[in-house]
Protein backbone atom coordinates (compact mmCIF):
# COMPACT_ATOMS: atom_id res chain seq x y z
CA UNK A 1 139.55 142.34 116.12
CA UNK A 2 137.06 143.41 118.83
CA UNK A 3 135.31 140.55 120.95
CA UNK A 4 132.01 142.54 120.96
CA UNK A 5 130.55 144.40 118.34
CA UNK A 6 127.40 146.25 117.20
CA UNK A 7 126.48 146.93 113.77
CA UNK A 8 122.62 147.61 112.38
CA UNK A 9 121.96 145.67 109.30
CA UNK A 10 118.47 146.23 107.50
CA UNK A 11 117.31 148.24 110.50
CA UNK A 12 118.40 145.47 112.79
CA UNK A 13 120.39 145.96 115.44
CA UNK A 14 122.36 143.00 116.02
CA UNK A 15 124.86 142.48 118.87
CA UNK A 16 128.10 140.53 117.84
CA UNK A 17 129.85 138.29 120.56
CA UNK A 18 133.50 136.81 119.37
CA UNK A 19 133.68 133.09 121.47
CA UNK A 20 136.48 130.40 121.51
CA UNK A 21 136.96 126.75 121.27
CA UNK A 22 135.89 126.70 118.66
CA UNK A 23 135.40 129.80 117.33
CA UNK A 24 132.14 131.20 116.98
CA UNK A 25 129.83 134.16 116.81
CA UNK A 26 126.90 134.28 119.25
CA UNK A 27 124.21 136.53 117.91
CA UNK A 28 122.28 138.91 120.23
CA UNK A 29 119.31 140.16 118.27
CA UNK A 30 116.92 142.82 120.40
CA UNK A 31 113.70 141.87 118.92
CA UNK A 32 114.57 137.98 118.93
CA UNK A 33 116.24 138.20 122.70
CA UNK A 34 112.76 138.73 124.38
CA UNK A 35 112.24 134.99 122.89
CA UNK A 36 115.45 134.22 124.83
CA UNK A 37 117.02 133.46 120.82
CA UNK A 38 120.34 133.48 120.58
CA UNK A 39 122.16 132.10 117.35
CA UNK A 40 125.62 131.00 117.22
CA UNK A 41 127.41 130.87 113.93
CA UNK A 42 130.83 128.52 113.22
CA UNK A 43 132.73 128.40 110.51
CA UNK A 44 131.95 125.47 108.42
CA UNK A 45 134.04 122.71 107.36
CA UNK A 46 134.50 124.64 103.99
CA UNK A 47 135.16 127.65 105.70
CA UNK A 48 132.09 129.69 105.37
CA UNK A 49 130.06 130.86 108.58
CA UNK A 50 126.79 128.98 109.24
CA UNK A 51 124.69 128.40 111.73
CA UNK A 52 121.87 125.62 113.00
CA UNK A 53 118.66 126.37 111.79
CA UNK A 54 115.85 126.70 114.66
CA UNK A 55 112.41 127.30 114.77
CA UNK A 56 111.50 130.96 114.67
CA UNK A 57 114.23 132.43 112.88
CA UNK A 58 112.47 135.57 111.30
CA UNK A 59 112.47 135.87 107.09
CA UNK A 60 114.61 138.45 107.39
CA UNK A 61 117.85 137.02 109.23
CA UNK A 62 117.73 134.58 106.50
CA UNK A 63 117.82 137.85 103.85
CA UNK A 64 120.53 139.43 106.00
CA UNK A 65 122.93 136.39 106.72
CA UNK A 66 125.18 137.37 103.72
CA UNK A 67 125.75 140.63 105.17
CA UNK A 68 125.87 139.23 108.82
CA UNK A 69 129.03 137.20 107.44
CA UNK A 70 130.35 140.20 105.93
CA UNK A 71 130.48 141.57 109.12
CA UNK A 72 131.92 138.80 110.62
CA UNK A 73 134.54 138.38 108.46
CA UNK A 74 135.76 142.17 108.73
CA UNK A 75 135.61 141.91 112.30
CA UNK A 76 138.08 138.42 111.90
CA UNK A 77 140.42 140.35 109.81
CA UNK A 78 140.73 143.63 111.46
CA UNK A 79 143.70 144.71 113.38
């Protein structure tokens, strides 16, 4: 498991930041960093990642969440 990652997802490039206590992704995003965005997602009570919904969250991070867990996920799991 890596504690920082890249990975481009539909022509995104999004920068992946492993955090504890609790654990959590914070989500660098190049075009939504020079808004000073960052998103953090947390596993859910039912065990699937989420995150809080805030103003300005572009169409397509909504369309590319699934695969943003994805990535998550195989980053959680890798050895």
């Amino acid at each position: 498991m890596e504690q920082t990652f890249h990975k481009t997802i539909d022509g995104h490039s999004i920068e992946f930041n492993r955090l504890l206590y609790p654990v959590r992704y914070q989500i660098q995003i190049e075009d939504l960093e020079k808004h000073g965005m960052l998103i953090d997602i947390v596993k859910g009570k039912n065990g699937d990642w989420e995150f809080k919904k805030v103003p300005d969250i572009p169409d397509w991070f909504y369309n590319a969440f699934k695969k943003i867990c994805v990535a998550i996920t195989e980053n959680e799991v890798a050895t």
